[in-house]
Protein backbone atom coordinates (compact mmCIF):
# COMPACT_ATOMS: atom_id res chain seq x y z
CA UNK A 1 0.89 15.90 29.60
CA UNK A 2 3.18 15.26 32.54
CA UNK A 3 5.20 11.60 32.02
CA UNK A 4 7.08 9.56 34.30
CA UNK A 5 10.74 7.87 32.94
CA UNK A 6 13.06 6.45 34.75
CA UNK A 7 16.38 7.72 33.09
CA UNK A 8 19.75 6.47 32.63
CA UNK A 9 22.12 8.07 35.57
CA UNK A 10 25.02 7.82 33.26
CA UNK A 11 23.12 9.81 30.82
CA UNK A 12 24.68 12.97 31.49
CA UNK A 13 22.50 15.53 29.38
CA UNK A 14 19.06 13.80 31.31
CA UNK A 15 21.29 13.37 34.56
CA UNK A 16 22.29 17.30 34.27
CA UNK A 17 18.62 18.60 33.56
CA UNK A 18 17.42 16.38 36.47
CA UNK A 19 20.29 18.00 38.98
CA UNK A 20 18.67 21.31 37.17
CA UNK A 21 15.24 20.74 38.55
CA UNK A 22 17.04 19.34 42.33
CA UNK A 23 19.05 22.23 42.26
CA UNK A 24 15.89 25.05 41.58
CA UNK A 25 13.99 23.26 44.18
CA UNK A 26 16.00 23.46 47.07
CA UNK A 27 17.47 26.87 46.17
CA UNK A 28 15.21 28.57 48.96
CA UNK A 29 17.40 26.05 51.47
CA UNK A 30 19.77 28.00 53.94
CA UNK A 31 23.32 26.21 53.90
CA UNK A 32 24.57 24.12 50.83
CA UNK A 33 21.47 21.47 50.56
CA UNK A 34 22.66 20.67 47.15
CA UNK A 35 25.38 18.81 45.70
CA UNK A 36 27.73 20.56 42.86
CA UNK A 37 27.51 19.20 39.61
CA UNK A 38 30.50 17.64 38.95
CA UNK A 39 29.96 15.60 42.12
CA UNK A 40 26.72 14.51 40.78
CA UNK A 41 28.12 13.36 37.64
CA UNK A 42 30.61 11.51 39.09
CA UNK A 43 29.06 9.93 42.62
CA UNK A 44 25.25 8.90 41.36
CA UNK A 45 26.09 6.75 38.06
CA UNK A 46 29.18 5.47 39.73
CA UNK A 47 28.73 1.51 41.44
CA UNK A 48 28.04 1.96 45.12
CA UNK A 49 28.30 -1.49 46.48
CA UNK A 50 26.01 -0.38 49.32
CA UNK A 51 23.26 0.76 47.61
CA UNK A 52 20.99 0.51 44.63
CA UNK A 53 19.39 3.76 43.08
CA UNK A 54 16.76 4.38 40.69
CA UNK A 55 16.19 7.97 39.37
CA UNK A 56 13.09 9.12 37.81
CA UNK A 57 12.61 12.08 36.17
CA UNK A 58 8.98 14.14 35.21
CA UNK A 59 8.79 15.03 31.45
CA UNK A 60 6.43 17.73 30.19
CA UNK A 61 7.03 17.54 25.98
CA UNK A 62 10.81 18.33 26.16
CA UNK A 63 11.28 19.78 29.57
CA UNK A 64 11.82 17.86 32.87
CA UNK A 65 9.80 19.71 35.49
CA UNK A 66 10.05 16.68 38.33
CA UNK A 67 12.88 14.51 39.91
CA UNK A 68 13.01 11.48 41.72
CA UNK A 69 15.15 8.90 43.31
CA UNK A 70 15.08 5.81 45.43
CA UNK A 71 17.64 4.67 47.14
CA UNK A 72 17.68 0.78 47.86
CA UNK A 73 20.46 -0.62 50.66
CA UNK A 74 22.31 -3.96 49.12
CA UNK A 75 24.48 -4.61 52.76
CA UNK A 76 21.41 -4.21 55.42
CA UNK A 77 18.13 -3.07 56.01
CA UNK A 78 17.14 -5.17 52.99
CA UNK A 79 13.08 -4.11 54.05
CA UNK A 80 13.60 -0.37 53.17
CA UNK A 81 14.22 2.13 51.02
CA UNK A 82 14.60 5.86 50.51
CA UNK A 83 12.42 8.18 48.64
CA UNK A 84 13.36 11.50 47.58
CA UNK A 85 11.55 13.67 45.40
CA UNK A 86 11.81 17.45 43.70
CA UNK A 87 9.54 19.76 41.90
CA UNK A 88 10.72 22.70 39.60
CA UNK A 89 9.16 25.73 41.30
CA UNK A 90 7.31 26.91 38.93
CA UNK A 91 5.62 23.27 38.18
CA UNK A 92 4.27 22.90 42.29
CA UNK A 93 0.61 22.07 43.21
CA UNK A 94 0.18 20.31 39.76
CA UNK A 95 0.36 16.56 41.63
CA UNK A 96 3.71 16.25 39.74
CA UNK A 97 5.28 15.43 43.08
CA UNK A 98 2.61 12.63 43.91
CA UNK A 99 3.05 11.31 40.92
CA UNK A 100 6.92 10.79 41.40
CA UNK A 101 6.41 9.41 44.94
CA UNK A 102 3.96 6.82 43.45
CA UNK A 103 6.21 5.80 40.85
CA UNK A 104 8.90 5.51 43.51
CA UNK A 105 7.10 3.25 45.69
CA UNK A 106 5.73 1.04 42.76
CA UNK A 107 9.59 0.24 42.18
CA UNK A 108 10.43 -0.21 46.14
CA UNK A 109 7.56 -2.42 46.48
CA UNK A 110 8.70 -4.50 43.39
CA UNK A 111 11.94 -5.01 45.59
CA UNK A 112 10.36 -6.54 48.13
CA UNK A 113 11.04 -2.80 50.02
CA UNK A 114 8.43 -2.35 53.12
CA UNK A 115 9.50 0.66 54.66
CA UNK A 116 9.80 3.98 52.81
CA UNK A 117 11.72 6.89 54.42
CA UNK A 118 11.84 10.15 52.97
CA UNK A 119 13.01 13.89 54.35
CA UNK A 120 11.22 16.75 54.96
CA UNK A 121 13.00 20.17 55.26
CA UNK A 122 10.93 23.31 57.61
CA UNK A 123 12.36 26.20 59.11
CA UNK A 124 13.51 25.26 62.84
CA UNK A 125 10.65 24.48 65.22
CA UNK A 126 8.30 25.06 62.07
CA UNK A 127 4.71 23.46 62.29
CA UNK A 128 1.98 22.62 60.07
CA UNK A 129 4.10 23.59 56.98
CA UNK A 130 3.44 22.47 53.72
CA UNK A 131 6.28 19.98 53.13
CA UNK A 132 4.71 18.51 56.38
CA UNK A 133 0.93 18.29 54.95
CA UNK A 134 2.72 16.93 51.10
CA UNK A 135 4.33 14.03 53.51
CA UNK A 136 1.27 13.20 55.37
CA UNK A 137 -0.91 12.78 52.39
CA UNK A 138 0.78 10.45 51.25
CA UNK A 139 0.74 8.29 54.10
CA UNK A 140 4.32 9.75 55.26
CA UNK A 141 4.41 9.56 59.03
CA UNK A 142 7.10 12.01 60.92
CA UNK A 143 9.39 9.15 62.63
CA UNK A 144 12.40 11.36 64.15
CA UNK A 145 13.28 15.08 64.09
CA UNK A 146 16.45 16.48 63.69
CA UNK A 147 18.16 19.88 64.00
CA UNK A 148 20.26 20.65 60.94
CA UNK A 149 23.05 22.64 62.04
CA UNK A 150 26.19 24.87 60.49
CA UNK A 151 29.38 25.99 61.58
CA UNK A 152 31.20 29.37 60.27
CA UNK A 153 35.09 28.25 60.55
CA UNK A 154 35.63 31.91 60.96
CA UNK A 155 33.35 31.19 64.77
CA UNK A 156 35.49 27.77 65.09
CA UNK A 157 38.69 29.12 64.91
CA UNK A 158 37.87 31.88 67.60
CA UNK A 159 36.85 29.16 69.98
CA UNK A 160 39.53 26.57 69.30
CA UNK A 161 41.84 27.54 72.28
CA UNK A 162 39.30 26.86 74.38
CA UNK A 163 37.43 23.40 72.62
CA UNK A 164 41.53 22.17 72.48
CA UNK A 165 41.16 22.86 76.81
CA UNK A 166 38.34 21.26 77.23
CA UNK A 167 39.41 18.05 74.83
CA UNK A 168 41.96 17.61 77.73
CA UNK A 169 39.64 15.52 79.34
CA UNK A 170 39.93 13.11 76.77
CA UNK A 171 44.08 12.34 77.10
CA UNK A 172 43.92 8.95 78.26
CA UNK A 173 42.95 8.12 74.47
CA UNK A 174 45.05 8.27 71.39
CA UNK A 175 43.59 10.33 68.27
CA UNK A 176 44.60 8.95 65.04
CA UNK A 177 43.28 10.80 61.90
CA UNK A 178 43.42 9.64 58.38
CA UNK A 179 42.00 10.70 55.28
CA UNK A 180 39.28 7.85 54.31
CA UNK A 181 41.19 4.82 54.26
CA UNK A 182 41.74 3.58 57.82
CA UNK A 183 44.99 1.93 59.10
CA UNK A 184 45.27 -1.65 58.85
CA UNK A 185 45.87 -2.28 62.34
CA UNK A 186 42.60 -0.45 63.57
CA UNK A 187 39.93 -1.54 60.84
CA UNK A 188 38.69 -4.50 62.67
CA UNK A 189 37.82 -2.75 65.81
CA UNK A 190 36.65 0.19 63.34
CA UNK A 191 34.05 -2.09 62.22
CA UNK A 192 33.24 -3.29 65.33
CA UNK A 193 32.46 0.16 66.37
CA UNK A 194 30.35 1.16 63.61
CA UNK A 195 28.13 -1.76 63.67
CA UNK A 196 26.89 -0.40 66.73
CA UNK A 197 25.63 2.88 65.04
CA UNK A 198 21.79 2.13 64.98
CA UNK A 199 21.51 0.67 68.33
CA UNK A 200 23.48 4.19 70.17
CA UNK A 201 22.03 6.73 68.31
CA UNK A 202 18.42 8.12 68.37
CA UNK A 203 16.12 6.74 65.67
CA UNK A 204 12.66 7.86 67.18
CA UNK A 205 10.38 5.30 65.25
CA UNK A 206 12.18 4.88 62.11
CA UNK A 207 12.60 1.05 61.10
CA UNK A 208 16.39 0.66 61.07
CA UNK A 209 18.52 -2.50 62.39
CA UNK A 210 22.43 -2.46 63.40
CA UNK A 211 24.62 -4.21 60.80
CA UNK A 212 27.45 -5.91 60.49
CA UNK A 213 31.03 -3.87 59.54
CA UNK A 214 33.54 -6.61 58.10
CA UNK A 215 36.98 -5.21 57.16
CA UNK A 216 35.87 -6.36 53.39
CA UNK A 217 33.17 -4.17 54.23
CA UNK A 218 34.77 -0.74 55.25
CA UNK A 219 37.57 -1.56 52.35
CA UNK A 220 35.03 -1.45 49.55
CA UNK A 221 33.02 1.53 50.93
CA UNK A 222 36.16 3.05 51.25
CA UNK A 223 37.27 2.80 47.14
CA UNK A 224 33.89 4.40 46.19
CA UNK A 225 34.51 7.18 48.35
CA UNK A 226 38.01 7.39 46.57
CA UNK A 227 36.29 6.88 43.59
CA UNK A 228 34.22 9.47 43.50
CA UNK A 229 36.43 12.15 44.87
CA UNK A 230 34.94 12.00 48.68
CA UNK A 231 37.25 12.72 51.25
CA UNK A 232 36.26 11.21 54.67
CA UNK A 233 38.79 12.72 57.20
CA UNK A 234 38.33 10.59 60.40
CA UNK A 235 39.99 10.55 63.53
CA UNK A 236 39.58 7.32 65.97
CA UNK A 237 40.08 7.53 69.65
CA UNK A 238 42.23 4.60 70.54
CA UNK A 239 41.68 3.21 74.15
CA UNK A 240 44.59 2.27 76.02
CA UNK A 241 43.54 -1.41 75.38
CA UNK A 242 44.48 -0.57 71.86
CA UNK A 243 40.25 -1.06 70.94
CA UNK A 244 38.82 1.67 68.77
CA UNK A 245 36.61 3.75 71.49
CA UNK A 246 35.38 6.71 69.05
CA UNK A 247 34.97 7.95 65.79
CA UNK A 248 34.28 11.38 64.02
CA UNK A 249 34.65 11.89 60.11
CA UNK A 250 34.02 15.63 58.19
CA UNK A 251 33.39 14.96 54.65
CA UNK A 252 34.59 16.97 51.82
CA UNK A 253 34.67 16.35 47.85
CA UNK A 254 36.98 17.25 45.54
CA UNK A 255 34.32 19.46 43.85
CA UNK A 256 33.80 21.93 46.59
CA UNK A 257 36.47 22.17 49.27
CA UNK A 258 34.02 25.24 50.35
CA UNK A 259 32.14 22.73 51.95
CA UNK A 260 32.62 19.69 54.21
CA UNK A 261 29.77 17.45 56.29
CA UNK A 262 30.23 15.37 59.31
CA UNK A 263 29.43 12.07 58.47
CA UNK A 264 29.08 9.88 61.63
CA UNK A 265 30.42 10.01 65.26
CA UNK A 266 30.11 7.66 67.81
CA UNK A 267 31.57 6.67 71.06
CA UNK A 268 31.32 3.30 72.92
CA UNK A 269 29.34 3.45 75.22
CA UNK A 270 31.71 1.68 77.65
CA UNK A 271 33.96 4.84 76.99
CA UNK A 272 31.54 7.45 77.37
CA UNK A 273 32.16 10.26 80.13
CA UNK A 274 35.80 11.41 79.11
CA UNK A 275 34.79 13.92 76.34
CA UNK A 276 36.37 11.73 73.37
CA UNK A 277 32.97 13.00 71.18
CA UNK A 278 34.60 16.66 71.54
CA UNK A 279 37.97 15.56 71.12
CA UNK A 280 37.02 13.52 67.98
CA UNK A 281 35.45 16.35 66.35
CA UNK A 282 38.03 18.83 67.63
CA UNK A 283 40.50 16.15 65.26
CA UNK A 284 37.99 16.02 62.55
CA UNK A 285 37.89 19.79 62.22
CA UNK A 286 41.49 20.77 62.71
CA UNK A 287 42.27 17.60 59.98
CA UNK A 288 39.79 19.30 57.81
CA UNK A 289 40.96 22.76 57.82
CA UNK A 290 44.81 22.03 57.09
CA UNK A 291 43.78 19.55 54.08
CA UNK A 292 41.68 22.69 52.76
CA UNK A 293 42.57 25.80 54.14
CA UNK A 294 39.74 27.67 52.33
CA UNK A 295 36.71 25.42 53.84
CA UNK A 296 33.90 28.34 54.87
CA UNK A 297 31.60 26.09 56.73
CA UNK A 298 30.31 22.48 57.57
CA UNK A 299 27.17 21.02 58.03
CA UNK A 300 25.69 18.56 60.67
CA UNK A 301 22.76 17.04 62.00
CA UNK A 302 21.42 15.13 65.04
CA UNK A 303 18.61 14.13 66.32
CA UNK A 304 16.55 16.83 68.57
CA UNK A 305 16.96 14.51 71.23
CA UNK A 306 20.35 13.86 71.36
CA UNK A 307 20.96 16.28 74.06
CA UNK A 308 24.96 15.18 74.83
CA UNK A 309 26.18 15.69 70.78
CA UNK A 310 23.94 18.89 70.26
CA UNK A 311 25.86 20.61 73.56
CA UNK A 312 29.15 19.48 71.83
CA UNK A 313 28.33 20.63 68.47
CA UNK A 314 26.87 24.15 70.11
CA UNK A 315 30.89 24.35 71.64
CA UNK A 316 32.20 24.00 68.62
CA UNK A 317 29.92 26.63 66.93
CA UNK A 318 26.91 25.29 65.04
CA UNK A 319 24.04 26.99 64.74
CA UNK A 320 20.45 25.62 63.75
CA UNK A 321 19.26 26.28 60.16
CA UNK A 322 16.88 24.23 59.77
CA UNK A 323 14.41 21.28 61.09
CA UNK A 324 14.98 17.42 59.48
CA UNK A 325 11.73 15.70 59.98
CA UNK A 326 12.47 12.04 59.00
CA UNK A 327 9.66 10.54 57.60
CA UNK A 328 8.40 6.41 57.46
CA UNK A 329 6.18 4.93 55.61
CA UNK A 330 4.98 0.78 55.76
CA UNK A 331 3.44 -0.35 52.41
């Protein structure tokens, strides 16, 4: 018989065996879908002051065959939460995952949580797969879609001559990188930049407000990233006003310098038109590759939709590996 425990994050023999069972169940992923080890260890039982997690684990006598965890904001988007859950392979198409997902929601609704999101991987332009069917049975509806992309550094680098040509466009701005904590005199107008995120980008239907980005704010998500061995090399385009008109980060942790992300870019939109999303990521890149000269590859996504950053991240490189469909449920 199958139970359902929440476990104890800084419990590191259940917190390994549940990375065990995320780790077999996205190992049929392209890319790197899954976090090392020691990052896990350090990032999930470790105080995020923006977020709240619960992490569930399925038990069959002495072996965990299911994983689960919701993810509960604390700054914004107090309605919501984040579902995630994982089967071990070999345990699918026993309602293991169902029963995780129910467990989830139980908690998220005791929270006063509304809206449920939750990710579905497929292979790009996929249809009528069975991630897809899972979701919907559960009353999971497919909000946004978003193309999951990767970039070879070997392909970057044999571009760059060109992407540092075309960034040209943008020299009316001043770049200024740093590695995750951001200069004193730009973290006001920092803030004021990212707390325009959710209103610029695409959502599709997902149920997602702007927020507020105080310097007390960006300071204390900035010591967790420290914390937990995150790097968040950013570069800011500085108007000639001295504002903050763009940012671009690539994230890479201290347990896999293999690997980095981009985390978020965004350009005001009264400061759109002069290329600064190229040249920001051109920064982001370059920054990235002399802090860790043996980085292979980095990961992005963006919604399907977002027709201006998928052309820039196509100069740069990336190629689709797989589909994001971003899933929404109201309880």
């Amino acid at each position: 018989m199958v139970d359902i425990e929440q476990i104890n994050p800084r419990n590191q023999a259940a917190l390994r065996a549940w990375w065990e069972v995320g780790r077999a169940a996205t190992a049929d992923r392209p890319g790197n879908p899954w976090p090392a080890w020691e990052q896990t260890r350090v990032s999930l039982p470790a105080d995020n002051p923006e977020g709240a997690v619960t992490v569930l684990a399925a038990i069959d006598g002495r072996e965990m065959v299911g994983a689960g965890l919701l993810m509960r904001p604390l700054r914004d988007n107090l309605h919501s939460a984040t579902v995630d859950a994982y089967v071990r392979p070999d345990r699918t198409r026993e309602g293991i995952g169902r029963r995780i997902v129910d467990e989830l929601e139980v908690v998220a609704a005791g929270d006063g949580r509304r809206t449920l999101h939750g990710e579905v991987f497929v292979p790009p332009g996929a249809t009528g797969t069975g991630p897809e069917g899972f979701a919907e049975a559960l009353g999971y509806d497919i909000a946004s879609r978003e193309a999951i992309r990767e970039l070879a550094v070997a392909d970057y680098l044999q571009r760059h001559d060109r992407l540092v040509d075309a960034a040209a466009a943008a020299a009316a701005y001043r770049i200024v990188t740093f590695d995750t904590v951001c200069p004193e005199q730009h973290v006001a107008s920092f803030g004021r930049l990212l707390g325009m995120l959710f209103d610029e980008i695409p959502l599709g239907d997902l149920d997602l407000q702007a927020s507020a980005w105080t310097p007390e704010r960006i300071r204390d998500a900035e010591q967790r990233q420290v914390g937990i061995g995150r790097h968040v090399l950013t570069a800011l385009a500085i108007a000639p006003d001295g504002s903050v008109a763009g940012s671009s980060d690539v994230r890479v942790n201290e347990t896999d310098t293999a690997h980095g992300q981009v985390g978020i870019t965004i350009v005001d939109p009264d400061h759109r038109g002069h290329r600064l999303g190229l040249a920001l990521k051109v920064a982001t890149h370059d920054l990235a590759l002399a802090t860790y000269p043996g980085l292979l590859a980095v990961a992005t996504s963006n919604a399907e939709v977002n027709a201006h950053m998928n052309a820039v991240n196509e100069a740069l490189g990336y190629r689709t590996i797989e589909t994001l469909l971003e899933l929404q449920k109201q309880l």
